[in-house]
PDB file of N, CA and C in Angstrom:
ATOM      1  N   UNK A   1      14.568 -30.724 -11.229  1.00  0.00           N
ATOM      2  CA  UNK A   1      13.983 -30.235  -9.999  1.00  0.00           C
ATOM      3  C   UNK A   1      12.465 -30.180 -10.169  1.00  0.00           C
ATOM      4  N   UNK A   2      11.718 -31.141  -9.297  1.00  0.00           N
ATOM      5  CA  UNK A   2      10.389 -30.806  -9.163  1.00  0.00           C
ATOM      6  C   UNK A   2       9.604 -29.572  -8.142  1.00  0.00           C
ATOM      7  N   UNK A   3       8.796 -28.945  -8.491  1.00  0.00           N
ATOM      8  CA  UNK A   3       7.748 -27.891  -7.428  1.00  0.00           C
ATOM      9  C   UNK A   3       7.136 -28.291  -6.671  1.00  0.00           C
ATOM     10  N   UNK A   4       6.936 -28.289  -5.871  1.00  0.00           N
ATOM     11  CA  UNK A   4       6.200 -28.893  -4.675  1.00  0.00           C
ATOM     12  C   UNK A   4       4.741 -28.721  -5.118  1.00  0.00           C
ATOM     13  N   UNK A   5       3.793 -29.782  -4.712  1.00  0.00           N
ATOM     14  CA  UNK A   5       2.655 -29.275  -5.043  1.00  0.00           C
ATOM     15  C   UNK A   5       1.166 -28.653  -3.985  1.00  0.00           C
ATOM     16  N   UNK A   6       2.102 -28.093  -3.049  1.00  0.00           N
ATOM     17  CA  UNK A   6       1.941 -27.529  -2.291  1.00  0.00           C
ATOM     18  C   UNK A   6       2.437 -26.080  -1.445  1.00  0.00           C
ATOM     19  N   UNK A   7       2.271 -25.095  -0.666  1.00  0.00           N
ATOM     20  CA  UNK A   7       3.209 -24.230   0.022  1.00  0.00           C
ATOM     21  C   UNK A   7       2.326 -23.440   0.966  1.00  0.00           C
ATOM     22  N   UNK A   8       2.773 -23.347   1.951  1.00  0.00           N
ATOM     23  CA  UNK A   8       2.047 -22.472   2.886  1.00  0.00           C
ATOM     24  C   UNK A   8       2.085 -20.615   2.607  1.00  0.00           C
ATOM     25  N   UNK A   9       1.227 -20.109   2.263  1.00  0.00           N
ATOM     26  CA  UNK A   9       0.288 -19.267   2.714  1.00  0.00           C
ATOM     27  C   UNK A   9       0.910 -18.368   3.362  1.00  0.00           C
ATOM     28  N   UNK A  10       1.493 -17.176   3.730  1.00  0.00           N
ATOM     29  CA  UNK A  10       1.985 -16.417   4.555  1.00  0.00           C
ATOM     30  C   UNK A  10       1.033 -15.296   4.648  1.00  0.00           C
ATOM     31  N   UNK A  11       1.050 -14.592   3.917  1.00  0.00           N
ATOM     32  CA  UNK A  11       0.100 -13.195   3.870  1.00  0.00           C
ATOM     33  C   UNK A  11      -1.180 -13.136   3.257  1.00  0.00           C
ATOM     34  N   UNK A  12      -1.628 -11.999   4.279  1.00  0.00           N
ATOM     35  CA  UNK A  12      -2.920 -12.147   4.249  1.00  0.00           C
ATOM     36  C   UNK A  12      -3.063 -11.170   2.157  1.00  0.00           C
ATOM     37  N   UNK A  13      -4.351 -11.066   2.251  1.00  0.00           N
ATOM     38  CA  UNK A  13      -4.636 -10.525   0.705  1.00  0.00           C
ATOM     39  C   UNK A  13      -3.811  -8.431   0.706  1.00  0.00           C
ATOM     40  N   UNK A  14      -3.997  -8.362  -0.181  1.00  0.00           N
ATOM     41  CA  UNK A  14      -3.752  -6.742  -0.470  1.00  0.00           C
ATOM     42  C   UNK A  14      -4.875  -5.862   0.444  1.00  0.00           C
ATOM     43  N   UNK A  15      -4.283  -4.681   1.264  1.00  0.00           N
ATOM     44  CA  UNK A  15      -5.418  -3.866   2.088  1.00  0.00           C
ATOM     45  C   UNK A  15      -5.361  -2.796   0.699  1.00  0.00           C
ATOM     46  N   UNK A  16      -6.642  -2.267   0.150  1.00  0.00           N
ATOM     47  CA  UNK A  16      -6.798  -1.207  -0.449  1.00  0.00           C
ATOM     48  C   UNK A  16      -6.987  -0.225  -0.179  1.00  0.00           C
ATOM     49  N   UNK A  17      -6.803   0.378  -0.173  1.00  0.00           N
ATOM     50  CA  UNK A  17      -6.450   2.219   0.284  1.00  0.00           C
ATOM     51  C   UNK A  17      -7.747   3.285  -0.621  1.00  0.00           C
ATOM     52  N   UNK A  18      -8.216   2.362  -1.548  1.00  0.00           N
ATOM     53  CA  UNK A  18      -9.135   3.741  -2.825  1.00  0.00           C
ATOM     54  C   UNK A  18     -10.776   3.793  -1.890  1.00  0.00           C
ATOM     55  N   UNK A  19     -10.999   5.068  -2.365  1.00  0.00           N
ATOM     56  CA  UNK A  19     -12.324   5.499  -1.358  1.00  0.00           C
ATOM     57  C   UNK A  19     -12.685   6.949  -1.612  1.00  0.00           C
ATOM     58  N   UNK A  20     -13.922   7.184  -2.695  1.00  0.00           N
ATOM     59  CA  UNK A  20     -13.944   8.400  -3.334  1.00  0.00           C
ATOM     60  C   UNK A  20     -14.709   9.578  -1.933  1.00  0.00           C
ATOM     61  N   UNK A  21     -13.799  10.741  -2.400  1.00  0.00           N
ATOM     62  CA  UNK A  21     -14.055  11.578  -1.880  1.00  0.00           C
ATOM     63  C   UNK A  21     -13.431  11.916  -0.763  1.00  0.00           C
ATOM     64  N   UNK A  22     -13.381  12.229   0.555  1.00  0.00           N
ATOM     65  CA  UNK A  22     -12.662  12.676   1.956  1.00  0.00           C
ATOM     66  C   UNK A  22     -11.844  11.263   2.421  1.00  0.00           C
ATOM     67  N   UNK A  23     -10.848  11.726   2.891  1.00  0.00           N
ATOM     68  CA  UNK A  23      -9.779  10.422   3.041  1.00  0.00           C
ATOM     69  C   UNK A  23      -9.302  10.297   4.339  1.00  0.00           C
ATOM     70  N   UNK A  24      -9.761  11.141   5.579  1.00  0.00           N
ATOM     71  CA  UNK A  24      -9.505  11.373   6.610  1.00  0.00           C
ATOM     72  C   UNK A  24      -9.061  10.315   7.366  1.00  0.00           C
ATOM     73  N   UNK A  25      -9.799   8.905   6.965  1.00  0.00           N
ATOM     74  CA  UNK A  25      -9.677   8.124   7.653  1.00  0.00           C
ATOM     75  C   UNK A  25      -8.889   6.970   7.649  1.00  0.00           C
ATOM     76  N   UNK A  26      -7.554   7.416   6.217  1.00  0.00           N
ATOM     77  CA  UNK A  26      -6.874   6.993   5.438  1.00  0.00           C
ATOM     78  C   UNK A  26      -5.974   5.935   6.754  1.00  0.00           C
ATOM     79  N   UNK A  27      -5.172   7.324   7.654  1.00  0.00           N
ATOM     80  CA  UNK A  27      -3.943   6.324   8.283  1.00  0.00           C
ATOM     81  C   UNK A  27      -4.483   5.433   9.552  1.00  0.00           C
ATOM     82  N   UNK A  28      -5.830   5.927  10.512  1.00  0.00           N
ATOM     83  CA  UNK A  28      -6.355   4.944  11.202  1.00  0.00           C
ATOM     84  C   UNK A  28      -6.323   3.639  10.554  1.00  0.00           C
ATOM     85  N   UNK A  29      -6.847   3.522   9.510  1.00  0.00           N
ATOM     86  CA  UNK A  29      -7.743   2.618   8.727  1.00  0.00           C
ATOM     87  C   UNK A  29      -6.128   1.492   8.442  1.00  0.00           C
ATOM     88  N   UNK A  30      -5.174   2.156   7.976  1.00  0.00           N
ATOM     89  CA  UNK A  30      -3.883   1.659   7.236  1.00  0.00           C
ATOM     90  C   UNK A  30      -3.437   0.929   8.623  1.00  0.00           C
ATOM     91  N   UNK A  31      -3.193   1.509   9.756  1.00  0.00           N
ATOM     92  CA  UNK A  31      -2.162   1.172  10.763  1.00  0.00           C
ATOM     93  C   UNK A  31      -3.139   0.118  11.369  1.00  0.00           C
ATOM     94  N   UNK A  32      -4.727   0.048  11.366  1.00  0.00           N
ATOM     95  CA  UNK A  32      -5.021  -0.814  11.859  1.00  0.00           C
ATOM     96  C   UNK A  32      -5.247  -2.580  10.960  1.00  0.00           C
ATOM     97  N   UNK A  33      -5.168  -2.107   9.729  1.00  0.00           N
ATOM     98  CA  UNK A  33      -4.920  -3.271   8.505  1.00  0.00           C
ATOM     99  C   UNK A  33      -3.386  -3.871   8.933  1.00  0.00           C
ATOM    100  N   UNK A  34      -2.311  -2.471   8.556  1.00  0.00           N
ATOM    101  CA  UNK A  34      -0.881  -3.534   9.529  1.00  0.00           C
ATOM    102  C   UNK A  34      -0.629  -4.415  10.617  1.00  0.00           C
ATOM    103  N   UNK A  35      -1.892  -3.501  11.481  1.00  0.00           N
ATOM    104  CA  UNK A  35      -1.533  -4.506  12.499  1.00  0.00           C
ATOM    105  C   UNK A  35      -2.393  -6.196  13.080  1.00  0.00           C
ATOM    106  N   UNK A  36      -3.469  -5.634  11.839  1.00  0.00           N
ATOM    107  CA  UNK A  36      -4.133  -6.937  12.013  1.00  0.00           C
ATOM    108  C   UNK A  36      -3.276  -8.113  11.005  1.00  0.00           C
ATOM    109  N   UNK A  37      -2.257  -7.762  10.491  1.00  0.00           N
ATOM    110  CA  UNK A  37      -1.748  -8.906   9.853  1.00  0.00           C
ATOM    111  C   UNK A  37      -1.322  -8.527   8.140  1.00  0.00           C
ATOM    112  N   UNK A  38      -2.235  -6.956   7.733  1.00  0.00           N
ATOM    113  CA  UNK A  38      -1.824  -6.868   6.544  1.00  0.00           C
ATOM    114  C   UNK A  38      -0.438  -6.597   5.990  1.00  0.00           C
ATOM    115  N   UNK A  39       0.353  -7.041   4.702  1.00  0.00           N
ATOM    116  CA  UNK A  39       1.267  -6.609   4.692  1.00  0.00           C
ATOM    117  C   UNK A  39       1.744  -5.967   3.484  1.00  0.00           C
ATOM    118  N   UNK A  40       0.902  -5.956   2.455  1.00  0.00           N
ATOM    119  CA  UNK A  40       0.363  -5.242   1.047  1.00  0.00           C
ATOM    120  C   UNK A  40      -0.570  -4.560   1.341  1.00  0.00           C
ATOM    121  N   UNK A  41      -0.706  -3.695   0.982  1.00  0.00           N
ATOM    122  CA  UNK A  41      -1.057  -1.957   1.018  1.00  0.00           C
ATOM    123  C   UNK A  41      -0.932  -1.680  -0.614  1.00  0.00           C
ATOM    124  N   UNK A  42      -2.050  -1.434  -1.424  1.00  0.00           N
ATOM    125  CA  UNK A  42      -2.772  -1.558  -2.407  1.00  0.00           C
ATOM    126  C   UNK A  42      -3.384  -0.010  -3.069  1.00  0.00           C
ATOM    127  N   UNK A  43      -2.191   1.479  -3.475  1.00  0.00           N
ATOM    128  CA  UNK A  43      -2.090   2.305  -3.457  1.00  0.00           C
ATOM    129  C   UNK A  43      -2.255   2.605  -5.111  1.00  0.00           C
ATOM    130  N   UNK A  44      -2.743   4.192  -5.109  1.00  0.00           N
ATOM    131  CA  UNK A  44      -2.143   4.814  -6.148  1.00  0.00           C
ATOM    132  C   UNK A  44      -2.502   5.979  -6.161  1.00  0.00           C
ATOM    133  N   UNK A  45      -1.442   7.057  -6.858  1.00  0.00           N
ATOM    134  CA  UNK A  45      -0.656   8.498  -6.413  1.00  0.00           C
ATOM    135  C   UNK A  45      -2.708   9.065  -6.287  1.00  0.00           C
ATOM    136  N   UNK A  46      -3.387   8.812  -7.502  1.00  0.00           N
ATOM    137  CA  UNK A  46      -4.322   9.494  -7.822  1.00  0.00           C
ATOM    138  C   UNK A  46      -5.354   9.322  -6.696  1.00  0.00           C
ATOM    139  N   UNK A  47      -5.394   8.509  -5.636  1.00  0.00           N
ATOM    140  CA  UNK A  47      -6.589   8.007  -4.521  1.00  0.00           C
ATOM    141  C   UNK A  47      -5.973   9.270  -2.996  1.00  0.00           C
ATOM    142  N   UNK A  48      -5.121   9.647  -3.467  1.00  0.00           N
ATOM    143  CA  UNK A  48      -4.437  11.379  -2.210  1.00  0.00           C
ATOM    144  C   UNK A  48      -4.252  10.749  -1.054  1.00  0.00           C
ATOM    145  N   UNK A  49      -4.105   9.455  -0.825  1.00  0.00           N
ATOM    146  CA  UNK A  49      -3.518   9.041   0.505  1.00  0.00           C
ATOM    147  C   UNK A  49      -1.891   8.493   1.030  1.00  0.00           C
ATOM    148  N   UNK A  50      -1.196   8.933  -0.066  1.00  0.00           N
ATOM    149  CA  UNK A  50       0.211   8.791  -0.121  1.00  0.00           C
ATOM    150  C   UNK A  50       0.982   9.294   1.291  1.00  0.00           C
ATOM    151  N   UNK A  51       0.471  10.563   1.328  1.00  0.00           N
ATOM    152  CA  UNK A  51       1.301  10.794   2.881  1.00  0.00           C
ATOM    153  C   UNK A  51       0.324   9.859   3.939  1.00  0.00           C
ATOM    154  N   UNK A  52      -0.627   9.985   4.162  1.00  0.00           N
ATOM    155  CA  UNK A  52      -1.245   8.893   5.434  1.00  0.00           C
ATOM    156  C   UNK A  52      -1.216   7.598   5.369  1.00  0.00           C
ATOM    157  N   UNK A  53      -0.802   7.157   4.194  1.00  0.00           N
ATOM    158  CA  UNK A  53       0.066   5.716   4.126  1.00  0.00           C
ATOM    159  C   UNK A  53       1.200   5.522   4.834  1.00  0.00           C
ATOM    160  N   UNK A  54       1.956   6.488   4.488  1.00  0.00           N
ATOM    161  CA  UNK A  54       3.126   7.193   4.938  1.00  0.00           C
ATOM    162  C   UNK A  54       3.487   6.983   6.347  1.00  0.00           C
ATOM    163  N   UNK A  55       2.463   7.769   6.913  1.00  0.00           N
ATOM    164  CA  UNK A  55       2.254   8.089   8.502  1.00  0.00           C
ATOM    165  C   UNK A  55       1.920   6.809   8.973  1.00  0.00           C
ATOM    166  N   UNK A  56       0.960   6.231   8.475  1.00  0.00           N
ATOM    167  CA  UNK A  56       0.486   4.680   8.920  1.00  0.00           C
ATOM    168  C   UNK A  56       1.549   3.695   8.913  1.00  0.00           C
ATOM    169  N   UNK A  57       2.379   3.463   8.556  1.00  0.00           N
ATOM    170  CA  UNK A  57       3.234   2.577   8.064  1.00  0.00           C
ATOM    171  C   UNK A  57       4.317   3.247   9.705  1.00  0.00           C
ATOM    172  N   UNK A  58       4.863   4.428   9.473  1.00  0.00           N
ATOM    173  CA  UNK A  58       5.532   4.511  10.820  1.00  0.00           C
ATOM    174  C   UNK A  58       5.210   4.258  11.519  1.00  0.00           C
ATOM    175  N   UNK A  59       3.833   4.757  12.302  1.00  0.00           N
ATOM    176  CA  UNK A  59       3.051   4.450  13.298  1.00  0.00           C
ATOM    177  C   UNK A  59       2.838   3.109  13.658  1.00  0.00           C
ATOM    178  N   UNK A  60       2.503   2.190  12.988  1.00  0.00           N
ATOM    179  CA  UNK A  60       2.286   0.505  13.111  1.00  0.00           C
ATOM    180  C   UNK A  60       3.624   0.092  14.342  1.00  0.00           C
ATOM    181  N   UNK A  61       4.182   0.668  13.868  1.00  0.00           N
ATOM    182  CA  UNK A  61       5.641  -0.114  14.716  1.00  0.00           C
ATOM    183  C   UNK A  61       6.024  -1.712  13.756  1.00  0.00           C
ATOM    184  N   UNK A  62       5.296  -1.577  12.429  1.00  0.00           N
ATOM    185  CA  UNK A  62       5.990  -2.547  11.927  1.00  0.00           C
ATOM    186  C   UNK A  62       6.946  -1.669  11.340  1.00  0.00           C
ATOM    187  N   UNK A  63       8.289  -3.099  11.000  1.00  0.00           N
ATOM    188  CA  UNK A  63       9.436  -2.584  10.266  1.00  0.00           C
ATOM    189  C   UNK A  63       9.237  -2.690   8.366  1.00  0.00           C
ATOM    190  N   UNK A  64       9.479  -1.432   8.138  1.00  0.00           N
ATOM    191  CA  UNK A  64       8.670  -1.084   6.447  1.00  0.00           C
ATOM    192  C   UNK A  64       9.868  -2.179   5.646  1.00  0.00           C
ATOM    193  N   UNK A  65      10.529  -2.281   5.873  1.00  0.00           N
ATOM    194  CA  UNK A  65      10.950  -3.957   5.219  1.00  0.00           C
ATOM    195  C   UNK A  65      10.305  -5.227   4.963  1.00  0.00           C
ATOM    196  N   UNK A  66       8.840  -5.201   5.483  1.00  0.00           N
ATOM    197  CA  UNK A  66       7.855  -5.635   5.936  1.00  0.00           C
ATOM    198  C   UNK A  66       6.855  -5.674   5.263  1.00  0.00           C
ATOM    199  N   UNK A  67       6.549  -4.012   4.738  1.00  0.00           N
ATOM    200  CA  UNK A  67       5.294  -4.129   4.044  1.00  0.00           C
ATOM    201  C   UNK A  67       5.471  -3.857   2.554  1.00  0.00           C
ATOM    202  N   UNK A  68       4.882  -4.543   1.461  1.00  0.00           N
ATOM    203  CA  UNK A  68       5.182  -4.099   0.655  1.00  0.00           C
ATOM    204  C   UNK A  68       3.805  -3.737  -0.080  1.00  0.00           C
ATOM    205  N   UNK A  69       4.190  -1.964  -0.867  1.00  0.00           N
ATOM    206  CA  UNK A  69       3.164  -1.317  -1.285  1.00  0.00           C
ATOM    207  C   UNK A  69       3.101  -1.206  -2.785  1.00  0.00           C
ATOM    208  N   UNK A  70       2.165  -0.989  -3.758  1.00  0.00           N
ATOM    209  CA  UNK A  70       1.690  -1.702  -4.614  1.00  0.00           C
ATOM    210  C   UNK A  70       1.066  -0.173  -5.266  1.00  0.00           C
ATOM    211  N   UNK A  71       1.596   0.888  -6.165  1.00  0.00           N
ATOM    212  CA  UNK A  71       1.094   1.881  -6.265  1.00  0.00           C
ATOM    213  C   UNK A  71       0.822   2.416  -7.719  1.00  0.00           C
ATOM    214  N   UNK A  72       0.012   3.211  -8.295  1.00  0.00           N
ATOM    215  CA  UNK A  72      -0.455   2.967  -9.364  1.00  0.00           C
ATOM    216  C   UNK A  72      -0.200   4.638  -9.808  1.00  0.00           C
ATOM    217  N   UNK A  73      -0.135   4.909 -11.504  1.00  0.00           N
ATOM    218  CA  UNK A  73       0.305   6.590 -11.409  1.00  0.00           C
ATOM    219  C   UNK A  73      -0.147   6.253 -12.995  1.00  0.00           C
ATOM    220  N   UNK A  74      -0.942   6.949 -13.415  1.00  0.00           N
ATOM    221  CA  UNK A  74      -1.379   7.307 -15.214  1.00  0.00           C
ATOM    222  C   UNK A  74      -0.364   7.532 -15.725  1.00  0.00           C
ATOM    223  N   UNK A  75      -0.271   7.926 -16.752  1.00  0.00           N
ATOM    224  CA  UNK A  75       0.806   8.409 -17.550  1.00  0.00           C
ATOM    225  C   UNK A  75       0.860   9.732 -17.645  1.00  0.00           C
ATOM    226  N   UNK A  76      -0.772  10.584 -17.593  1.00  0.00           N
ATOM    227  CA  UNK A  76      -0.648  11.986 -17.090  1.00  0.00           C
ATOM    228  C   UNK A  76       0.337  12.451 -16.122  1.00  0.00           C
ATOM    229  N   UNK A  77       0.067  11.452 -14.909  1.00  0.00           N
ATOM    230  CA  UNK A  77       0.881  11.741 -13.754  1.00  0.00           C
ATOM    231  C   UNK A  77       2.535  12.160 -14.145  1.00  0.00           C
ATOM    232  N   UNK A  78       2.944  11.026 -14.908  1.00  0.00           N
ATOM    233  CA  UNK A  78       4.165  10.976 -15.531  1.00  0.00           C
ATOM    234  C   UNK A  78       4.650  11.762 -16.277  1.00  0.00           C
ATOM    235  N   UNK A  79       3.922  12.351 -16.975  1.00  0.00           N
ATOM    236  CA  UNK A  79       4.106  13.965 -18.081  1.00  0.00           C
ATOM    237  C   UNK A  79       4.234  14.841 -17.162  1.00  0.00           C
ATOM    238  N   UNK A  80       3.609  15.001 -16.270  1.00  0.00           N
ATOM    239  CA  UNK A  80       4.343  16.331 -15.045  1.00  0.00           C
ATOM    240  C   UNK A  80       5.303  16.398 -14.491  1.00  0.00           C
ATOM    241  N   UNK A  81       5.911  15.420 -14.317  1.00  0.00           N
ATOM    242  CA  UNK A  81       7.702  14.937 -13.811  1.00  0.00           C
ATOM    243  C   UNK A  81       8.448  15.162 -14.710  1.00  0.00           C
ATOM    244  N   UNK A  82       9.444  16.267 -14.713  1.00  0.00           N
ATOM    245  CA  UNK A  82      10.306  17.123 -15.458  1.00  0.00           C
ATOM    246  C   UNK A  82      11.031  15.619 -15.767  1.00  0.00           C
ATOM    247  N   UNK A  83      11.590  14.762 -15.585  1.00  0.00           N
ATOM    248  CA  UNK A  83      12.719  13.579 -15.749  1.00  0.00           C
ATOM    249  C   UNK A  83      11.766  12.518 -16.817  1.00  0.00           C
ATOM    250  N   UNK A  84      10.288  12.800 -16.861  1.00  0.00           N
ATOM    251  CA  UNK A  84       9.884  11.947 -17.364  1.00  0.00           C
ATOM    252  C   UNK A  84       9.441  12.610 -19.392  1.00  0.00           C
ATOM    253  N   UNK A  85      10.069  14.179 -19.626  1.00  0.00           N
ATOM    254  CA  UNK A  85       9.479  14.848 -20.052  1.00  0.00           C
ATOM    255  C   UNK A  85      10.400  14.947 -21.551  1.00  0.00           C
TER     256      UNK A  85
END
């Protein structure tokens, strides 16, 4: 079996979510990346926008089968999770 040496392109790049300091503008910012076409969402626990990802992702009216998110957690993070301990 040969690979084609070619393939079309579907999605656009990763939307990033990191942005030091106040995050207010987290789920505007998210629902309007979904709906311009993004479909990676480019997260992690430590950037505090987990729930307005959250919210953004309902709100879009896309179906979250759809988007796939990409999220990042230290190993600190992981020592605080009784299952991880």
């Amino acid at each position: 079996m040969s690979l084609p040496k070619s393939f079309p392109l579907r999605v656009a790049g990763g939307y990033g979510t990191w942005a030091s300091g106040e995050n207010s503008w987290a789920k505007d910012a998210v629902v309007t990346a979904l709906k311009a076409g993004y479909r990676h969402l480019d997260c992690a626990w430590m950037y505090g926008v987990d729930e307005a990802v959250g919210e953004a992702i309902k709100e879009s009216g896309i179906p979250r089968e759809e988007v796939f998110v990409t999220t990042k957690a230290s190993i600190r993070h992981f020592q605080t999770i009784s299952c991880f301990r």
